[in-house]
Protein backbone atom coordinates (compact mmCIF):
# COMPACT_ATOMS: atom_id res chain seq x y z
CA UNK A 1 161.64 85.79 105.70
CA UNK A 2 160.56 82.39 107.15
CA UNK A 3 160.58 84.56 110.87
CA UNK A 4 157.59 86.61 109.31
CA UNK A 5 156.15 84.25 107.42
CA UNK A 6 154.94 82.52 110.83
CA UNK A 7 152.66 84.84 112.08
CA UNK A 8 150.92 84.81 108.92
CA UNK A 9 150.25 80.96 108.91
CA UNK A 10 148.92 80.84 112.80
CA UNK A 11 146.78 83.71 112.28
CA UNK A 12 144.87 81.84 109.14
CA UNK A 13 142.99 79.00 111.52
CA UNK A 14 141.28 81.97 113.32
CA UNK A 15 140.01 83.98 110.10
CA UNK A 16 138.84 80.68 109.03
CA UNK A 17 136.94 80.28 112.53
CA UNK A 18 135.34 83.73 112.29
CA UNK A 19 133.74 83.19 108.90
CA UNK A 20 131.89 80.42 110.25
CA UNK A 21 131.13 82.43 113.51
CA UNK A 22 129.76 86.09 111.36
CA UNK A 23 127.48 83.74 109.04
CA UNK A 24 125.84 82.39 112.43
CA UNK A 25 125.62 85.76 113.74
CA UNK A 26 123.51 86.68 110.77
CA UNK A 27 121.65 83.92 110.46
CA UNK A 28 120.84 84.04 114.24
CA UNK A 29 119.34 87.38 113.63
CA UNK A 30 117.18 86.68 110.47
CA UNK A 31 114.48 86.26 112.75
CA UNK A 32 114.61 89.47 114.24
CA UNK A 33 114.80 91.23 110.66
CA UNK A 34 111.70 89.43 109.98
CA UNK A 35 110.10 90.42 113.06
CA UNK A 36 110.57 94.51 112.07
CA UNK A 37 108.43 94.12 108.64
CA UNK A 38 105.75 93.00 111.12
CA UNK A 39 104.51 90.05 109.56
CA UNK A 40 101.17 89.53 110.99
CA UNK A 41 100.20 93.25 109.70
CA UNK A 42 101.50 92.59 106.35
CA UNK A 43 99.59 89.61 105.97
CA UNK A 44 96.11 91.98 106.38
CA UNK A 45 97.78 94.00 103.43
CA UNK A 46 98.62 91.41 101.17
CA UNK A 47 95.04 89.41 101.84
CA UNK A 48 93.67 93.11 100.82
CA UNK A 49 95.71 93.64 97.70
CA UNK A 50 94.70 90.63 96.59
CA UNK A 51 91.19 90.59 97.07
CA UNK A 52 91.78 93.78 95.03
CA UNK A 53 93.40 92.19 92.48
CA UNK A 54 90.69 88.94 92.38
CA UNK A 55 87.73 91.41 92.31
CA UNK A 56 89.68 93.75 89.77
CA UNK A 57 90.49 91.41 87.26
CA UNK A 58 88.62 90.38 84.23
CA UNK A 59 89.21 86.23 83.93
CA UNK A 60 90.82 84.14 82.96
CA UNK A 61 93.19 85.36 86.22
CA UNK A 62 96.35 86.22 85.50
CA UNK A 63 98.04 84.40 88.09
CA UNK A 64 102.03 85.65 87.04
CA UNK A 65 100.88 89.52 87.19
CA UNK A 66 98.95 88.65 90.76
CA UNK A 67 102.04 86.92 91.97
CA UNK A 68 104.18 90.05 91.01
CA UNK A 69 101.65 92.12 92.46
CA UNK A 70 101.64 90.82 95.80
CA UNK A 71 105.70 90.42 96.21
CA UNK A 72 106.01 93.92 95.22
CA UNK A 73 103.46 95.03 97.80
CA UNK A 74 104.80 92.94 100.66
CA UNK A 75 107.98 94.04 99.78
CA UNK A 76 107.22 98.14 100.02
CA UNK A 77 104.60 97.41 103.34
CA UNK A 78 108.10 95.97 104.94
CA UNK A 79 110.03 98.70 104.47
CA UNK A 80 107.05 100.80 105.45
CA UNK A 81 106.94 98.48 108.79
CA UNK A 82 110.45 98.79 109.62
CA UNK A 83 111.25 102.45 109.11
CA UNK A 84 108.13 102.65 110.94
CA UNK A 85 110.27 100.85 113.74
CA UNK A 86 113.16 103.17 113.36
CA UNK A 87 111.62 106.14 113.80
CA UNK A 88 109.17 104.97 116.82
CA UNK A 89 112.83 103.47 118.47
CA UNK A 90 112.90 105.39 121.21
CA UNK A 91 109.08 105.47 121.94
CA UNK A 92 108.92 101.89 121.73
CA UNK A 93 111.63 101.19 124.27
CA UNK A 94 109.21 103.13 126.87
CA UNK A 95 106.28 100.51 126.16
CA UNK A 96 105.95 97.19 127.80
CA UNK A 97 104.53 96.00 124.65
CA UNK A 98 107.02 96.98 122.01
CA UNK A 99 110.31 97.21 124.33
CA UNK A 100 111.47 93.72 123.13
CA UNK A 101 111.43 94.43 119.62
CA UNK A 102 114.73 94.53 117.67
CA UNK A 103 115.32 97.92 117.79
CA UNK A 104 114.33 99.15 121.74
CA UNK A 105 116.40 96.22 122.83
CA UNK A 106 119.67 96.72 121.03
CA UNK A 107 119.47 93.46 118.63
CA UNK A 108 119.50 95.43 115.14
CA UNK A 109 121.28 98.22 115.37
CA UNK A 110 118.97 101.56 114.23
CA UNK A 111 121.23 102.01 110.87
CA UNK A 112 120.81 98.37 110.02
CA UNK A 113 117.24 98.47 110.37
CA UNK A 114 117.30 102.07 108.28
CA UNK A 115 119.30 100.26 105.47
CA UNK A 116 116.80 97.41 105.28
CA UNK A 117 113.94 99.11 105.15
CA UNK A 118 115.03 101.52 102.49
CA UNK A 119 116.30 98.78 100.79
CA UNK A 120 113.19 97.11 100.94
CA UNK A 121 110.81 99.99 100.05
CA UNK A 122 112.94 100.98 97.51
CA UNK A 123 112.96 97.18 95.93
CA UNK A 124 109.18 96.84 96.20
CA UNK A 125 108.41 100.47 94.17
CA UNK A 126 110.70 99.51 91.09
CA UNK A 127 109.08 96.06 91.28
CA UNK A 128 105.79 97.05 90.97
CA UNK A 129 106.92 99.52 88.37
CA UNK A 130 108.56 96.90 86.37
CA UNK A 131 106.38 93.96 86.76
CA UNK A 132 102.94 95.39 87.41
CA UNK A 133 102.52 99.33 85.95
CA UNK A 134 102.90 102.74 87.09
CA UNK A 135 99.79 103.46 89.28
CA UNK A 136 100.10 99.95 91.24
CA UNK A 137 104.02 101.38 92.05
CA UNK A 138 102.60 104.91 92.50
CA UNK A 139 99.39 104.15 95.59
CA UNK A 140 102.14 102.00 97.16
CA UNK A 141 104.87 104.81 97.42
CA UNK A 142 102.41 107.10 97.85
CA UNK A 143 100.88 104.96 101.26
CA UNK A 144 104.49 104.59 101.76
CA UNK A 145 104.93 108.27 102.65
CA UNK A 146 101.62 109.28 103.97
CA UNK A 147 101.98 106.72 106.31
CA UNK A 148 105.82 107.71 107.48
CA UNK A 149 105.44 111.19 107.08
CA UNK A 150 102.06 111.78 108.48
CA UNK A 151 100.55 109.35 110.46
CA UNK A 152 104.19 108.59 112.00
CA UNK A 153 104.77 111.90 113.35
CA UNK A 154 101.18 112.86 114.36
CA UNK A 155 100.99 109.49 116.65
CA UNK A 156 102.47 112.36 119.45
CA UNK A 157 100.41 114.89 118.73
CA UNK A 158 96.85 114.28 118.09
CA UNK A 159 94.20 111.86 118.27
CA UNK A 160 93.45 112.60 114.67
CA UNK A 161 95.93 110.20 113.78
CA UNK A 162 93.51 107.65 113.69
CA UNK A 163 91.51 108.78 111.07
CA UNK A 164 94.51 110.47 109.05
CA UNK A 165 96.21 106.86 109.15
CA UNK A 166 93.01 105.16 108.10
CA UNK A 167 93.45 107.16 104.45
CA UNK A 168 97.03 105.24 103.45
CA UNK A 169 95.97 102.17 105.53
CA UNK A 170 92.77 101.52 103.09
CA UNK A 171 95.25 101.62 99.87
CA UNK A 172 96.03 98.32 99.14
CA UNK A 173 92.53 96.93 97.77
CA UNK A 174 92.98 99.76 95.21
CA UNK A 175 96.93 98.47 94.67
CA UNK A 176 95.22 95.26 93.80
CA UNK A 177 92.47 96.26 91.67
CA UNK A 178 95.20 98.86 89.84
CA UNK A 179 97.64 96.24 89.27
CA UNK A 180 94.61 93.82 87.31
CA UNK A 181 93.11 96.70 85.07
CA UNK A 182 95.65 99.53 85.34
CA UNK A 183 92.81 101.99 86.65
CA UNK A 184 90.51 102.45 89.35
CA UNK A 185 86.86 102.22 89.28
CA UNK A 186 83.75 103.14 91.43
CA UNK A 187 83.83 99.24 93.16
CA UNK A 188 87.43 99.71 93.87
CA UNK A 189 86.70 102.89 95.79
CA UNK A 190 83.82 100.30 97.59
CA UNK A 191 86.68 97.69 98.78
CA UNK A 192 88.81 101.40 100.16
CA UNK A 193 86.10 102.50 102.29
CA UNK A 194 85.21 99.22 103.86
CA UNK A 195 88.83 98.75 104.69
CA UNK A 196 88.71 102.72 106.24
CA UNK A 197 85.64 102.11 107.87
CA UNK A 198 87.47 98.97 109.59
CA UNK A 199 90.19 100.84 110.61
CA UNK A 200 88.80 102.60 113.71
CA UNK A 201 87.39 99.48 115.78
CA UNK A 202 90.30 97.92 115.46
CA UNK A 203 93.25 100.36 115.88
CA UNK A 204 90.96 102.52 118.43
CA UNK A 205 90.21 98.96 120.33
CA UNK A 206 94.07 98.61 120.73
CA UNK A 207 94.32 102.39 121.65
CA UNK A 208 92.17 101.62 124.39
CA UNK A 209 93.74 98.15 125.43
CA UNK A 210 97.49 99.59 125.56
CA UNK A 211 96.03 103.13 126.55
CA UNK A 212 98.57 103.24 129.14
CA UNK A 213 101.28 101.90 127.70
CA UNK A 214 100.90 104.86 124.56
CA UNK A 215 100.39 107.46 127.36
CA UNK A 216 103.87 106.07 129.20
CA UNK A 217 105.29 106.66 125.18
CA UNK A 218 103.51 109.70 124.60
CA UNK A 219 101.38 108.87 122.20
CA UNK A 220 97.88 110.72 121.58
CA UNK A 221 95.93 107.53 120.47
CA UNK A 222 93.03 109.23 122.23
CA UNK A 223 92.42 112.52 124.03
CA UNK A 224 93.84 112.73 127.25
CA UNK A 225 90.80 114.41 128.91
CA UNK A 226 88.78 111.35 127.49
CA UNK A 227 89.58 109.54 130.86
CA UNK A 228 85.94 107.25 130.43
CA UNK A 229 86.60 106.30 126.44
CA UNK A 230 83.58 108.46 125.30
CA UNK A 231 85.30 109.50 121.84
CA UNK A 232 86.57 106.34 121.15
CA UNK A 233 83.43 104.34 122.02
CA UNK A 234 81.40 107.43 119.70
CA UNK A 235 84.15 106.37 116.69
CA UNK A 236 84.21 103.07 117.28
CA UNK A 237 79.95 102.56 117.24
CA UNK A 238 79.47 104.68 114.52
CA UNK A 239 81.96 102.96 112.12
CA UNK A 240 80.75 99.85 113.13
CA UNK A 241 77.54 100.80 111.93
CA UNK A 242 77.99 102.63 108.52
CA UNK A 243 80.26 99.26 107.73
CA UNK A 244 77.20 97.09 107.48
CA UNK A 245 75.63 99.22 104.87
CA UNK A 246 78.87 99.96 103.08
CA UNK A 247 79.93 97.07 103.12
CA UNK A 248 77.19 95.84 100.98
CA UNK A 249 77.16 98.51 98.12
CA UNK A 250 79.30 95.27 96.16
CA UNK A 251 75.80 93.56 95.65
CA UNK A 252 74.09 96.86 94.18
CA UNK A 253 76.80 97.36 92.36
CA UNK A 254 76.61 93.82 90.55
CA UNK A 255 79.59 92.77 91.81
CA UNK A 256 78.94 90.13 94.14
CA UNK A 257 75.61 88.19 94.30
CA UNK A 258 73.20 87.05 97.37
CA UNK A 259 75.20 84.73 99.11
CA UNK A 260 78.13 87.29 100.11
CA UNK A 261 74.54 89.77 100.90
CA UNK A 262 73.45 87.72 103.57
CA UNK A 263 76.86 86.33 104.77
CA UNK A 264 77.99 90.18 104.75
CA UNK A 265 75.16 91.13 107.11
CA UNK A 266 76.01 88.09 109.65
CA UNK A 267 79.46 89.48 109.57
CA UNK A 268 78.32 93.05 109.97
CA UNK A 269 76.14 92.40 112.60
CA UNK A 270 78.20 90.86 114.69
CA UNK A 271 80.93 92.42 114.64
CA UNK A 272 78.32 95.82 115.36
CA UNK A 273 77.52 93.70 118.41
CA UNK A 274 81.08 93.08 119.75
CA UNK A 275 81.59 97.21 118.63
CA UNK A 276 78.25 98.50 120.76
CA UNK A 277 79.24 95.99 123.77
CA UNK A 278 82.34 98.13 123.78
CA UNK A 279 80.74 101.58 123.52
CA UNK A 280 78.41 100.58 126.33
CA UNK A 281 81.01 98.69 128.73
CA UNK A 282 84.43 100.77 127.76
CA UNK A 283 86.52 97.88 128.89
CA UNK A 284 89.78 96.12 127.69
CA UNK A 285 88.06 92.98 127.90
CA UNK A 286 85.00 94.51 125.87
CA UNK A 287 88.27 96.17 123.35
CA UNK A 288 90.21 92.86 123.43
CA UNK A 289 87.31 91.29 121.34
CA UNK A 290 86.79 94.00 119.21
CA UNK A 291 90.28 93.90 118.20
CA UNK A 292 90.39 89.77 117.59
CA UNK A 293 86.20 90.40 116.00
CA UNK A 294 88.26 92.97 113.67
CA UNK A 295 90.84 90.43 112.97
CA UNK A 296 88.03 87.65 111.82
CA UNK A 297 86.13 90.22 110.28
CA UNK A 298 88.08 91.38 107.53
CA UNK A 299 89.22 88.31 105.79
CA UNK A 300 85.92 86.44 106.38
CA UNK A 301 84.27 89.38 104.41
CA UNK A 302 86.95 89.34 101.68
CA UNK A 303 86.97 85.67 101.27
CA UNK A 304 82.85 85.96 100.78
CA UNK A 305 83.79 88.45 98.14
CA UNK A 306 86.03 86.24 96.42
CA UNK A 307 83.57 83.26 96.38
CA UNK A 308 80.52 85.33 95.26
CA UNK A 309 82.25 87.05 92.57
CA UNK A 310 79.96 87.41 89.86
């Protein structure tokens, strides 16, 4: 008895060591879990929900229900992000751009990632459900799938995408505005179509910055016979311009007052000047600064919303 008894006691030191060893291993790859919810979009979607929610909601604010609101809808655009990741995998590991991300180079294996983002998803619906009310739960599973099981997919097979994706990718002011009255009204639809409006300078200024990485990845950002960028700089100018008009139906509508009117038409026209320099010039420089323009644009509007609120 003692004779088997020994290999019992010299094997417990090195299940004690390998504890110590799997927690570091999962800690060390936190960061790349992180890194497939795609933080830096997310934080566009949660600014929008919110501004949503702000514009939405009579006062005083309910700050518990916004908080609620905003974890519930970071928590389904995750798992939106990262199945995203799973099923683009294999694309992704044929882009310079994307091949180092968790998936194309091997550090999260494809089930893990498929677990966490359902998990996610999942999590964030029921939330919103719980804590917020049906319809806020409802537009977020509903972007959820549009945006998985349509825009996804269609990435390889038309330059349509674009403006199919834009419909899901517009959602989350009207999440916001849901979640503080538990309906949707004619400025909520405003906040949508600015947001789906925005949509095409920036994604189709990427499109044409990475246009050769997509093609290497088969993607159909833009039409392959469209070798000079004439569609995209056509799509790009002419949401630029309706977005300066649309963008300032909030002021007719009594919404916001004169301030965010004038600051809305700096904002508008220049980022129309950054989106016409691009039409005319069709260059990844001239696209690079659409793109960050895009990424200033947005928020800067949103936070003259906020301030202006009538």
């Amino acid at each position: 008895m003692k004779a088997l008894a020994t290999p019992t006691r010299l094997n417990q030191p090195a299940v004690a060591a390998a504890r110590p060893r799997a927690a570091t291993t999962w800690l060390a790859r936190l960061p790349d879990y992180w890194a497939l919810t795609k933080p830096e979009v997310n934080l566009l979607v949660v600014i929008s929900t919110l501004v949503g929610y702000y514009l939405g909601s009579p006062m005083p604010l309910r700050g518990t229900r916004l908080l609620h609101t905003l974890l519930g809808t970071f928590l389904v655009a995750s798992g939106t992000a990262t199945l995203n990741e799973f099923m683009e995998r294999e694309f992704d590991a044929l882009m310079r751009r994307t091949a180092r991300r968790p998936l194309p180079s091997g550090r999260i294996a494809p089930v893990q990632a498929l677990g966490f983002g359902l998990l996610l998803a999942f999590a964030g619906a029921v939330y919103l459900w719980l804590a917020v009310n049906a319809l806020a739960s409802f537009l977020a599973a509903a972007t959820l799938l549009a945006y998985l099981l349509l825009y996804t997919p269609l990435k390889r097979k038309t330059p349509l995408c674009t403006l199919i994706g834009a419909f899901p990718g517009a959602v989350p002011p009207l999440i916001g505005w849901a979640a503080a009255r538990g309906s949707l009204g004619a400025s909520a639809w405003v906040l949508y179509a600015i947001v789906f409006l925005w949509q095409f300078p920036h994604f189709l200024g990427i499109a044409w910055v990475y246009r050769d990485d997509y093609a290497r990845a088969g993607y159909r950002m833009l039409p392959p016979e469209d070798h000079l960028g004439r569609s995209m700089a056509c799509q790009v100018l002419v949401a630029s311009m309706a977005l300066v008009p649309v963008s300032l139906v909030p002021v007719w509508l009594g919404q916001t007052g004169w301030v965010y009117f004038a600051g809305g038409l700096l904002l508008g026209a220049a980022f129309l000047y950054y989106g016409v320099r691009l039409a005319v010039a069709r260059t990844r420089p001239a696209a690079r600064k659409v793109v960050l323009a895009s990424v200033a644009y947005l928020p800067l509007l949103f936070v003259l919303m906020m301030a202006n609120k009538k």
